[in-house]
C-alpha atoms as a PDB file:
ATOM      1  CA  UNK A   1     273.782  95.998 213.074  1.00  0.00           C
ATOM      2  CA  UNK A   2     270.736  93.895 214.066  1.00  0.00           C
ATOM      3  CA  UNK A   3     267.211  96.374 213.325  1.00  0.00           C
ATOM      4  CA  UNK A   4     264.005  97.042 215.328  1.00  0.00           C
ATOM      5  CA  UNK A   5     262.534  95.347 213.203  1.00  0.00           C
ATOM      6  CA  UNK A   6     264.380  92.237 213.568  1.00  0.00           C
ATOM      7  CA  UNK A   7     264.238  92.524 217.322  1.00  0.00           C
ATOM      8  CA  UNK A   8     260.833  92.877 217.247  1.00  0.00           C
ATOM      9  CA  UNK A   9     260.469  89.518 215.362  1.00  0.00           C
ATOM     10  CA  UNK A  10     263.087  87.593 217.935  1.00  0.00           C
ATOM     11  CA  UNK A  11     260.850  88.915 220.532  1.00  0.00           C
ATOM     12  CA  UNK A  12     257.290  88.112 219.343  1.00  0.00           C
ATOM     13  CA  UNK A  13     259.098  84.823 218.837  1.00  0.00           C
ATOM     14  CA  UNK A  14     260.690  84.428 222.295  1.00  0.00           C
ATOM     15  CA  UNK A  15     256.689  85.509 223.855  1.00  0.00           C
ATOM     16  CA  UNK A  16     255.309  82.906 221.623  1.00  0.00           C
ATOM     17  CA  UNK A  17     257.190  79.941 222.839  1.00  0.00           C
ATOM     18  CA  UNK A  18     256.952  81.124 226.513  1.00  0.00           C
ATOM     19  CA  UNK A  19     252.574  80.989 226.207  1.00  0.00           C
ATOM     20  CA  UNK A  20     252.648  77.835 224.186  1.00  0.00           C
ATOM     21  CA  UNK A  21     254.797  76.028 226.896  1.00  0.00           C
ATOM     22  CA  UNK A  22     252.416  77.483 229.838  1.00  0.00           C
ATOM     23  CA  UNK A  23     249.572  76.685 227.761  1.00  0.00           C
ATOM     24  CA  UNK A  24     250.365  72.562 228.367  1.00  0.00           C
ATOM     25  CA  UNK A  25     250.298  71.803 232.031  1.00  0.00           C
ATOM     26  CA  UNK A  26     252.935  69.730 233.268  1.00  0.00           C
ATOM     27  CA  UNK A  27     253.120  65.929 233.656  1.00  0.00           C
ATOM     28  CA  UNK A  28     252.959  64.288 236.275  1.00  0.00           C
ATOM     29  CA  UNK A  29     256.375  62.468 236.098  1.00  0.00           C
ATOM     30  CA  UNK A  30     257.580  65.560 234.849  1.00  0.00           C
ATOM     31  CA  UNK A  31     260.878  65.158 237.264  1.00  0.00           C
ATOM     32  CA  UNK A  32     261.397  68.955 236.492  1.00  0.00           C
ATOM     33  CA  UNK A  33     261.582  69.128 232.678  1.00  0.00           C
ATOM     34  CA  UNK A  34     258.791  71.454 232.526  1.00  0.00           C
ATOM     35  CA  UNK A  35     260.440  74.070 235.204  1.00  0.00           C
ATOM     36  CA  UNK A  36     263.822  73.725 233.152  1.00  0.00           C
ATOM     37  CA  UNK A  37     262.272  74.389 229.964  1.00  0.00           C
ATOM     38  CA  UNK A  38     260.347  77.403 231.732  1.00  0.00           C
ATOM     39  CA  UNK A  39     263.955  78.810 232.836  1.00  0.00           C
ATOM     40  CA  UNK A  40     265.349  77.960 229.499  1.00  0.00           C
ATOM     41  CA  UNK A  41     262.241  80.074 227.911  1.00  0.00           C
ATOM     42  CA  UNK A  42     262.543  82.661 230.194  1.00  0.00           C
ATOM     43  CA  UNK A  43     266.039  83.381 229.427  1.00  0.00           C
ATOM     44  CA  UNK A  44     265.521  83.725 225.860  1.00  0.00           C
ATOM     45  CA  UNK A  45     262.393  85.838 226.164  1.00  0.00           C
ATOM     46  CA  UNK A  46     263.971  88.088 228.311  1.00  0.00           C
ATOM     47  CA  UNK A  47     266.780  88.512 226.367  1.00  0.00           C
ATOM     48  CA  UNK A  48     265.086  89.389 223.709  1.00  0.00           C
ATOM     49  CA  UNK A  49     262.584  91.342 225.214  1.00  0.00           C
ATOM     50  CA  UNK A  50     265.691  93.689 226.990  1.00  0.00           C
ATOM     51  CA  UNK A  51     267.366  93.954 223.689  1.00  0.00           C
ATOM     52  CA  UNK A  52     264.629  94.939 221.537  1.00  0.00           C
ATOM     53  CA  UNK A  53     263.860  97.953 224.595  1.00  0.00           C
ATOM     54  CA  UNK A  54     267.031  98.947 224.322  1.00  0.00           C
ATOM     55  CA  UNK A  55     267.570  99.417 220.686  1.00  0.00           C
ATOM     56  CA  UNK A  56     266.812 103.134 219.825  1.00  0.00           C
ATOM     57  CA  UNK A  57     264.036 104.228 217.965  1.00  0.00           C
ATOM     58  CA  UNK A  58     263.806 105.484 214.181  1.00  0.00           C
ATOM     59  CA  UNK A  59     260.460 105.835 214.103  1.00  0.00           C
ATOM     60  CA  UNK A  60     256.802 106.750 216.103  1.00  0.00           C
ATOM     61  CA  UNK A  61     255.799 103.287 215.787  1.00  0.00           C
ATOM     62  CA  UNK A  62     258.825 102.040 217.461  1.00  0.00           C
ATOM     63  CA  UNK A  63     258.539 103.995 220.546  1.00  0.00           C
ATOM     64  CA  UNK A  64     253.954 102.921 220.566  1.00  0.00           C
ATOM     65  CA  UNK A  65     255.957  99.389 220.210  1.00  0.00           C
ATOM     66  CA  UNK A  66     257.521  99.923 222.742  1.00  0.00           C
ATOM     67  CA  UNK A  67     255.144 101.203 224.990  1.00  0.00           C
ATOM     68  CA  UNK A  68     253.019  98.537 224.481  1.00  0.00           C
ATOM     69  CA  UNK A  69     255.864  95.497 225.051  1.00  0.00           C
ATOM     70  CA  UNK A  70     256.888  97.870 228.762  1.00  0.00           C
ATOM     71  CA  UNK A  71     252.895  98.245 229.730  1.00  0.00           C
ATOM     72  CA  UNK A  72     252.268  94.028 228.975  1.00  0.00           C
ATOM     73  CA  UNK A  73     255.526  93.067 230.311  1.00  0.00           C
ATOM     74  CA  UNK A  74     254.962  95.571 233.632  1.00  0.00           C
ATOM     75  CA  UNK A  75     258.486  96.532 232.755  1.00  0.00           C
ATOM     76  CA  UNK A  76     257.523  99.587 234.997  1.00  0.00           C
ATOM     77  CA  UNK A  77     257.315  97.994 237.786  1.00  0.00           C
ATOM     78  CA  UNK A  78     260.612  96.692 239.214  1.00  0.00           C
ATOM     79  CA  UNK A  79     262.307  95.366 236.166  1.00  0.00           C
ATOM     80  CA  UNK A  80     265.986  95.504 237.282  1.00  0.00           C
ATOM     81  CA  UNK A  81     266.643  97.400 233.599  1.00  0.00           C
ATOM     82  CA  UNK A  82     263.375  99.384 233.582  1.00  0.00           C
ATOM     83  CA  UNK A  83     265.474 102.945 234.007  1.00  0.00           C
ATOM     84  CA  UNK A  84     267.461 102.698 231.486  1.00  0.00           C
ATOM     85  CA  UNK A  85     264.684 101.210 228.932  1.00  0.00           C
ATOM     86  CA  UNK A  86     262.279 103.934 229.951  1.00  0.00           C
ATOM     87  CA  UNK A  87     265.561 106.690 229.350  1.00  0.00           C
ATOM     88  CA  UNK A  88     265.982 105.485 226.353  1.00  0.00           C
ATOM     89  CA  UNK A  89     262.111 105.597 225.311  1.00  0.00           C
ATOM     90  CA  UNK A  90     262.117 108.969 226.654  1.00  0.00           C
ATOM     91  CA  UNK A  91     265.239 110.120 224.397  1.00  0.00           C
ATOM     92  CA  UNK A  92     263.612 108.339 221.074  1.00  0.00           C
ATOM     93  CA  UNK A  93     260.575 110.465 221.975  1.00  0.00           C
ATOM     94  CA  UNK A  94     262.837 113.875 222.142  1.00  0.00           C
ATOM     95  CA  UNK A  95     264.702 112.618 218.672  1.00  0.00           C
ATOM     96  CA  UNK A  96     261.455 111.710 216.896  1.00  0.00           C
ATOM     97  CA  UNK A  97     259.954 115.212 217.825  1.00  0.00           C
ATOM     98  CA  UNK A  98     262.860 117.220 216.738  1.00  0.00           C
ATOM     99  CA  UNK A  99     262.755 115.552 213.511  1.00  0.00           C
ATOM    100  CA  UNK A 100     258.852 116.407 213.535  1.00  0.00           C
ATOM    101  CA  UNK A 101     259.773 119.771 214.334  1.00  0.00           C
ATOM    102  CA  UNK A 102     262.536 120.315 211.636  1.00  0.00           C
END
């Protein structure tokens, strides 16, 4: 089974890429590369960025991880998967706190 931890990484990874490419502005002759390669970018960030939200949480600074990754990404607002990531963060809250509490 594929960690946080490792999700994490794939992610950070995935963001990288996405503000190095918008960092160079296209060419002129471009002919649509640079939109391709956004979509291509886009796919994999977002991929990653959905799986590492919906891996549970072992741990408090998972869940301030996550936190962070759903306020930058405005996951709150509108993302087609945001209920179920923000269900989830709410359960690894209620898990971590028992185990707090025990």
């Amino acid at each position: 089974m594929i960690d946080f931890d490792e999700r994490l990484r794939a992610y950070r990874i995935a963001r990288a890429e996405m503000d190095r490419h918008h960092a160079v502005e296209p060419a002129p002759d471009d002919n649509g590369d640079y939109d391709s390669r956004t979509n291509e970018l886009s796919d994999v960030h977002t991929a990653a960025m959905n799986a590492l939200l919906l891996t549970p949480a072992k741990f408090q600074h998972e869940i301030a991880q996550k936190l962070r990754i759903i306020v930058a990404e405005e996951i709150h607002d509108g993302w087609h998967l945001a209920t179920p990531i923000l269900a989830l963060v709410s359960e690894d809250a209620d898990r971590l706190l028992k185990m707090v509490r025990t």
